[in-house]
Protein backbone atom coordinates (compact mmCIF):
# COMPACT_ATOMS: atom_id res chain seq x y z
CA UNK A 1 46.28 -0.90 -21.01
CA UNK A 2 46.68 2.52 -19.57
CA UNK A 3 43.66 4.74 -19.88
CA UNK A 4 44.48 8.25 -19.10
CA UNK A 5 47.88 7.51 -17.58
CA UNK A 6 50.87 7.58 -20.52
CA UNK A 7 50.57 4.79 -22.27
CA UNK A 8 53.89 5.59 -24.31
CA UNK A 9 56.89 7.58 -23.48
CA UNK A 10 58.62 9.41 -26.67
CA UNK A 11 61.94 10.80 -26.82
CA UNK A 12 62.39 13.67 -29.39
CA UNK A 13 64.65 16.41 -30.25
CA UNK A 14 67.19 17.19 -33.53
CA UNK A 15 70.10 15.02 -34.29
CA UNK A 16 73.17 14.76 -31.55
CA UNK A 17 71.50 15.91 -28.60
CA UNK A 18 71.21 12.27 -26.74
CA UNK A 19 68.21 10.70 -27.32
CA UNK A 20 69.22 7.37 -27.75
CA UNK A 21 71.01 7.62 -24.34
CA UNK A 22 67.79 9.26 -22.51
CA UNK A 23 65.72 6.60 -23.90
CA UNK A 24 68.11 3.79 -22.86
CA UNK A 25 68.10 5.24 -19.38
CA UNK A 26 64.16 5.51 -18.90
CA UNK A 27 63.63 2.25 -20.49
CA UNK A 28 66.10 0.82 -17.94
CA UNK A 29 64.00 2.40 -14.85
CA UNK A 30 60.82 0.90 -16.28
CA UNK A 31 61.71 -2.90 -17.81
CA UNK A 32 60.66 -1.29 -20.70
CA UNK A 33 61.93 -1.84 -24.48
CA UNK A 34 62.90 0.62 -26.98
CA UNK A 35 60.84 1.34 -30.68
CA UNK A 36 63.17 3.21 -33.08
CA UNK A 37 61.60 6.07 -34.67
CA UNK A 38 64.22 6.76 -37.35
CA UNK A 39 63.52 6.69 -40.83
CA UNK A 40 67.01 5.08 -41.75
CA UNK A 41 68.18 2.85 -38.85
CA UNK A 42 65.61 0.07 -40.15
CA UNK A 43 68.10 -0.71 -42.83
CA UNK A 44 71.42 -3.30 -42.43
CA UNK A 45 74.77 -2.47 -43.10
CA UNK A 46 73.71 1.15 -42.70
CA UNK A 47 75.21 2.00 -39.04
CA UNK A 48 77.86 4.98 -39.01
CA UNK A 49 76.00 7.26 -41.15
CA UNK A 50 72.44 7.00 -39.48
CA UNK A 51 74.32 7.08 -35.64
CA UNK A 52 72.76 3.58 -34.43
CA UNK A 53 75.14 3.43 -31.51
CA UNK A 54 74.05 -0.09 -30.83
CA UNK A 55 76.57 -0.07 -27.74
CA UNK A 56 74.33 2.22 -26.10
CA UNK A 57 71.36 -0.31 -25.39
CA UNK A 58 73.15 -2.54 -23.64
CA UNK A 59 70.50 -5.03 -22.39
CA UNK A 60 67.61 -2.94 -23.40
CA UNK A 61 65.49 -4.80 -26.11
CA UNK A 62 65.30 -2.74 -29.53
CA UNK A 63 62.96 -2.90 -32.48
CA UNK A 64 63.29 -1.36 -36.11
CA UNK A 65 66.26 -1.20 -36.38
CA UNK A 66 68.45 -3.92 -38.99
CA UNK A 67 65.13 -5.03 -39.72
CA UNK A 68 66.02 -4.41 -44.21
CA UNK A 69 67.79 -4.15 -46.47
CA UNK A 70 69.11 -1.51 -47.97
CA UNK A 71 67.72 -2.21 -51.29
CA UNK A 72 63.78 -2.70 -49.80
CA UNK A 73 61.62 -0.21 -49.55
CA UNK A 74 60.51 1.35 -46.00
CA UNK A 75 58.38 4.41 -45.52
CA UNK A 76 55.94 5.87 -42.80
CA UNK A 77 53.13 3.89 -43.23
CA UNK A 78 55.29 0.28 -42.91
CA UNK A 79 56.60 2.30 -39.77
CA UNK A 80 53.27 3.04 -38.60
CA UNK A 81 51.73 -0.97 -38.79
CA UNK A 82 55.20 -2.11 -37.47
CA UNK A 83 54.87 0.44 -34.58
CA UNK A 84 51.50 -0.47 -33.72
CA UNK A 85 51.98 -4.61 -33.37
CA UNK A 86 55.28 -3.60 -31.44
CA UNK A 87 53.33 -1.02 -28.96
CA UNK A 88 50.41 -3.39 -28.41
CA UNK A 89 52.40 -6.50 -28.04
CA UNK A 90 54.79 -4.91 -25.41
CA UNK A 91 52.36 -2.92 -23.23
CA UNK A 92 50.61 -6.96 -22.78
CA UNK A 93 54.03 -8.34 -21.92
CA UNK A 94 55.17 -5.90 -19.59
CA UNK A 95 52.52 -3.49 -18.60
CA UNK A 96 54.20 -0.12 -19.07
CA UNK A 97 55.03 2.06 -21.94
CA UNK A 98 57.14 1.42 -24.32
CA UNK A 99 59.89 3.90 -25.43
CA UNK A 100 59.74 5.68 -28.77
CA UNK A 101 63.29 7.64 -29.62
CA UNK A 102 64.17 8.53 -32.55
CA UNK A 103 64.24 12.19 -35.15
CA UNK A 104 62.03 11.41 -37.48
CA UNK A 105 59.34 13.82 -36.55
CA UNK A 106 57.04 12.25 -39.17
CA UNK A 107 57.41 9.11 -37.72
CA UNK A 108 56.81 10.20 -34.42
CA UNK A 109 53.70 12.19 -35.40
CA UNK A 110 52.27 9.40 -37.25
CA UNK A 111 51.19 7.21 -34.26
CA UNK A 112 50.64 10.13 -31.58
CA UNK A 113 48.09 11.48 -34.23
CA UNK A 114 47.12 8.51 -36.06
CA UNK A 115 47.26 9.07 -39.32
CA UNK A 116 45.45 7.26 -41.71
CA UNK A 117 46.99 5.90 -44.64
CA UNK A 118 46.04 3.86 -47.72
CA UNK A 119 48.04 1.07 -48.90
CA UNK A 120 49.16 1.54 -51.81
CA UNK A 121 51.01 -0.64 -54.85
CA UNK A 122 53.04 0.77 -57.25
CA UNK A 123 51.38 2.03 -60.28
CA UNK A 124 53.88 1.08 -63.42
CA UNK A 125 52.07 3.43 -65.73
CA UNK A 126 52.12 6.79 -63.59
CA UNK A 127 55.75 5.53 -63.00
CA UNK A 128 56.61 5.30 -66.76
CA UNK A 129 55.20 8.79 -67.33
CA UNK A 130 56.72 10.74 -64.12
CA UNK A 131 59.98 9.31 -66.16
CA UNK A 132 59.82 12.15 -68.50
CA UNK A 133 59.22 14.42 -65.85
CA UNK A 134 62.31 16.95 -64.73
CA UNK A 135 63.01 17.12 -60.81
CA UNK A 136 61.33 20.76 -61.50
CA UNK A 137 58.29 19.47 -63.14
CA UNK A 138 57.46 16.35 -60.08
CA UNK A 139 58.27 19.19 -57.60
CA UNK A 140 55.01 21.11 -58.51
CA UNK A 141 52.97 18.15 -59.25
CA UNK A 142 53.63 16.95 -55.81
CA UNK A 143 53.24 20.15 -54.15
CA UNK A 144 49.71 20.52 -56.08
CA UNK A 145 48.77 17.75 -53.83
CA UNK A 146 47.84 17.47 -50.11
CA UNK A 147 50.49 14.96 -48.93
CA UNK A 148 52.42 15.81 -45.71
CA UNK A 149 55.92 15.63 -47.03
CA UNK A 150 58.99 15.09 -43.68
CA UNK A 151 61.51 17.35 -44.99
CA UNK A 152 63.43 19.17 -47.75
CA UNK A 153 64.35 15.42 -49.20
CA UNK A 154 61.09 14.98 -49.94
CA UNK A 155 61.55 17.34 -53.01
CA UNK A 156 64.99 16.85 -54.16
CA UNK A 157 64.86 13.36 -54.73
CA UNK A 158 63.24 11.61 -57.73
CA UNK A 159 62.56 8.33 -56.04
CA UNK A 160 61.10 10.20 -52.88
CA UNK A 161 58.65 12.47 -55.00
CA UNK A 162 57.76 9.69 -57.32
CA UNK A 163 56.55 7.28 -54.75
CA UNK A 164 54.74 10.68 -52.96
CA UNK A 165 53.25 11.69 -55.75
CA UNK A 166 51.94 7.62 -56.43
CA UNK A 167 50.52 7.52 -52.81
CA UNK A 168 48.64 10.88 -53.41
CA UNK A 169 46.77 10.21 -56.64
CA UNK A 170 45.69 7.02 -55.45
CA UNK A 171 42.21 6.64 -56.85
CA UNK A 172 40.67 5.67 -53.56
CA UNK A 173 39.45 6.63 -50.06
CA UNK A 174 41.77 6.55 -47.64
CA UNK A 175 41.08 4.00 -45.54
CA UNK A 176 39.21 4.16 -42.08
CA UNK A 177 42.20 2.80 -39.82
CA UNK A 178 41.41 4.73 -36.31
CA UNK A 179 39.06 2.37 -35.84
CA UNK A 180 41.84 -0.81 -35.45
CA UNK A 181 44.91 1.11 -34.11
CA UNK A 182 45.24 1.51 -30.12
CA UNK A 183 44.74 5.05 -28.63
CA UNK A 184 48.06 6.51 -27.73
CA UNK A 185 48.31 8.67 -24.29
CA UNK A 186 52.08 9.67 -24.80
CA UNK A 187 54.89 11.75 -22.55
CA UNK A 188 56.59 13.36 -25.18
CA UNK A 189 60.22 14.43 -23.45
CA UNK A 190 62.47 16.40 -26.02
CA UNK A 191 66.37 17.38 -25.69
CA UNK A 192 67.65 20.60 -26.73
CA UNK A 193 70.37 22.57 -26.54
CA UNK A 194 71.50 26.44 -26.89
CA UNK A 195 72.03 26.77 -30.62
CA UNK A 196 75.70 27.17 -30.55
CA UNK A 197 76.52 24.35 -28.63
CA UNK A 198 74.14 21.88 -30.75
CA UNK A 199 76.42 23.28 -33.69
CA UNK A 200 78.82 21.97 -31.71
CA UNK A 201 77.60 18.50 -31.13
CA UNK A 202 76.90 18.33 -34.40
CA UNK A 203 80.01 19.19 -36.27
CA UNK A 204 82.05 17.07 -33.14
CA UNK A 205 80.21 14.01 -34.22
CA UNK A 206 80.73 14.29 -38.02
CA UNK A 207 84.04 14.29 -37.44
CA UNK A 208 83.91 11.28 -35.02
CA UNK A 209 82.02 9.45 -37.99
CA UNK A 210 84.61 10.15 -40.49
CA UNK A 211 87.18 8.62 -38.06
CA UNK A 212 84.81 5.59 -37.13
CA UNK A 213 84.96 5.14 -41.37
CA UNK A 214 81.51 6.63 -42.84
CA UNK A 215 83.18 6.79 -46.30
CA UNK A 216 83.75 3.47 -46.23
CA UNK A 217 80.69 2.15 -44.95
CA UNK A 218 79.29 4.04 -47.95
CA UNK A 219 81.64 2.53 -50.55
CA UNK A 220 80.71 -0.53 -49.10
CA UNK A 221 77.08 -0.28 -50.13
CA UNK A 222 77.80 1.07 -53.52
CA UNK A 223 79.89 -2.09 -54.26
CA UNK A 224 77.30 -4.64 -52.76
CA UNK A 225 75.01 -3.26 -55.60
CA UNK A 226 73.31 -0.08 -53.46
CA UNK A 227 73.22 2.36 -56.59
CA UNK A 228 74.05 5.85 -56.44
CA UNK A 229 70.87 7.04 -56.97
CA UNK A 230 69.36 4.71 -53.99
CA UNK A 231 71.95 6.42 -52.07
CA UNK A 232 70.78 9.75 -52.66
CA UNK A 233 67.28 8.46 -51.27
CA UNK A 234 68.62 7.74 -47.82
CA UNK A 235 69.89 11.30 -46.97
CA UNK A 236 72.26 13.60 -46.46
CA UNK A 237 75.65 11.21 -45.46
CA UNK A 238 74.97 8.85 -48.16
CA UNK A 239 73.95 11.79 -51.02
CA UNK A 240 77.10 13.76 -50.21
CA UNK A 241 79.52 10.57 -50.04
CA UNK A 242 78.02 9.30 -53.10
CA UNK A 243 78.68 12.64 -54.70
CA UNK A 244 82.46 12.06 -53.78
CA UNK A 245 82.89 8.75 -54.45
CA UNK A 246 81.72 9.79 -57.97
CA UNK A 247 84.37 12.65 -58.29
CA UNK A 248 81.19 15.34 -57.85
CA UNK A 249 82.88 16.63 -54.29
CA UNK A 250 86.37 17.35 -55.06
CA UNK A 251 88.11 16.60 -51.73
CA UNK A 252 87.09 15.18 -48.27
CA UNK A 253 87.84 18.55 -46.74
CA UNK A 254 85.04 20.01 -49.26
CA UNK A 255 82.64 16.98 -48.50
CA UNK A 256 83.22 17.36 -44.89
CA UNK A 257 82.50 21.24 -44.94
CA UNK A 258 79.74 20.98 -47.30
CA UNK A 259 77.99 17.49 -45.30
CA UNK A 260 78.58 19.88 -41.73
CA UNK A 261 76.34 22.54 -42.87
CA UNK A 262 73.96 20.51 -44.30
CA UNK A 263 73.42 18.57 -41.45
CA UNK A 264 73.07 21.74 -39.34
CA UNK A 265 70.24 23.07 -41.65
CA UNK A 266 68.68 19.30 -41.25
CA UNK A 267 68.53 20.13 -37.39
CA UNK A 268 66.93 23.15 -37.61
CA UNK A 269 64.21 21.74 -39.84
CA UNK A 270 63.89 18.92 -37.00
CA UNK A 271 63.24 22.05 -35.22
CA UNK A 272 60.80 23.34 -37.02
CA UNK A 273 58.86 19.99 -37.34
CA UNK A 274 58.59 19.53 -33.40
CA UNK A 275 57.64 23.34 -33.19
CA UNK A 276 54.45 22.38 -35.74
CA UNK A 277 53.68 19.69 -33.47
CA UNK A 278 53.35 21.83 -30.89
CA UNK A 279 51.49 24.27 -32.95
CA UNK A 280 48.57 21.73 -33.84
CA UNK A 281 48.40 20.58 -29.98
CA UNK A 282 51.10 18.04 -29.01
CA UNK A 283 52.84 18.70 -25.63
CA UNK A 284 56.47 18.35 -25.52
CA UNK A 285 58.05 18.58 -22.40
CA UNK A 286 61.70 20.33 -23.61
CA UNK A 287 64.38 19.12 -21.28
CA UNK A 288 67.78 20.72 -21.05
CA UNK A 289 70.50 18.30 -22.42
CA UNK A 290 73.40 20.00 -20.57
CA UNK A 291 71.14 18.68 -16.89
CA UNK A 292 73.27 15.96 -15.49
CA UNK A 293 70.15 15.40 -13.79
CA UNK A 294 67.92 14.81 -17.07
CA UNK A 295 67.10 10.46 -16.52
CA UNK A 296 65.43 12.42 -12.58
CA UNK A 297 63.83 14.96 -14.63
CA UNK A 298 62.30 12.69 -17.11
CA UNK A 299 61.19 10.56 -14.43
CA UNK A 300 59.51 13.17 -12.38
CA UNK A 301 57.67 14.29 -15.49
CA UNK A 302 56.19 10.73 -15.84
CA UNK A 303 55.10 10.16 -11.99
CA UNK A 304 53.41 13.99 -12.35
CA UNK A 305 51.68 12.85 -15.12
CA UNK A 306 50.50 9.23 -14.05
């Protein structure tokens, strides 16, 4: 185990600036494996819409990702235990870091912080009454507690909010955890790009995923028994196709427009969430993703710091 060397190496940074590519690359250099940190790519049969580009790891090991299905639940503290027996058993197999990529800023901050989380069931009763609830009314009740909620999904989605609010009213300590999880030394290397172009990655990739058949993939789902309202849980793609499929989103020009900006306002809020980060003490290290040196840069950063 590394003591005041990195003991992980986490890739960072919105949506379609790279990082699964990066973290392929350093991985490679090191013999090291890759931990997803994305909320979605755990889950099977759900590849265009969350970006998995599975071609990209070549013979890099991967772990979290097709590890559900859609219809199980996963969350941030199933991510956190996962990450954890993944970290530990790789660092004894290999000896060096492993390498964390993924958007999910919650995710990421969860294990470079530690968090510590209760475990907890579902409560049937608070469940039947949150059922008369409108999305208005759980909105406030949640935000009258002191969860840390990801992002802006957190609040428009009745399954999201239920299960927050659930977790937050336990009736219980929280449970001492830092006590059993490993102490994480990490190199936190994030992409970005000048705001314009990003746009432009972004929007250029949509596109790309309509082609590869995103639509599809999300009728598919539907008809395998993945309800609408499930949908809605896992984000922005699978809200705004479900809204089409269901005749909500007129035509595909509309959904395409409409799923474009939304994805755009997504990134900045990635943005946003790495800037807190920063604000409550994590270093990033902010890499430019237009460097056709980057892999050299990210490598330098991790000798400097050894």
């Amino acid at each position: 185990m590394f003591e005041l060397a990195p003991n992980l190496i986490v890739v960072a940074g919105p949506t379609a600036t790279g990082k699964t590519r990066l973290g392929v690359a350093i991985a490679k250099e090191l013999g090291s494996e890759i931990i997803s940190a994305d909320s979605r790519q755990v889950y099977r049969g759900m590849d265009i819409g969350t970006g998995k580009d599975i071609s990209e790891y070549g013979s890099v090991p991967y772990h979290l990702i097709d590890i559900m299905e859609p219809t199980e639940e996963f969350n941030v503290y199933r991510f956190q235990r996962l990450f954890y027996d993944l970290f530990e058993d790789i660092v004894f197999r290999l000896g060096v870091p492993p390498v964390l990529v993924g958007g999910t800023g919650l995710y990421i901050d969860s294990v470079v912080n530690r968090y510590s989380f209760k475990d907890v069931p579902k409560d049937e009763s608070l469940r039947e009454e949150l059922k008369e609830y409108s999305n208005e009314q759980l909105k406030e009740r949640l935000l009258k507690t002191d969860i840390k909620l990801h992002n802006s999904t957190d609040t428009t989605n009745r399954i999201r909010m239920v299960r927050a609010i659930e977790i937050a009213e336990m009736p219980m300590e929280i449970s001492e955890q830092k006590k059993d999880i490993p102490h994480i030394f990490p190199l936190i290397l994030g992409i970005r790009f000048e705001r314009e172009q990003l746009r432009q990655r972004i929007t250029a990739r949509l596109k790309q995923r309509f082609q590869e058949g995103m639509i599809e993939e999300v009728k598919s789902l539907y008809e395998q028994g993945v309800t609408y309202e499930k949908l809605d849980f896992f984000g922005l793609e699978y809200r705004m196709i479900g809204q089409y499929l269901q005749g909500n989103i007129k035509s595909r020009n509309d959904l395409f427009q409409k799923l474009n900006s939304a994805i755009h306002q997504f990134s900045k809020r990635q943005t946003t969430w790495f800037r807190k980060m920063e604000r409550e003490g994590a270093a990033i290290i902010w890499l430019n993703g237009n460097s056709e040196n980057i892999l050299q840069e990210a490598l330098l950063h991790l000798h400097k710091s050894k």
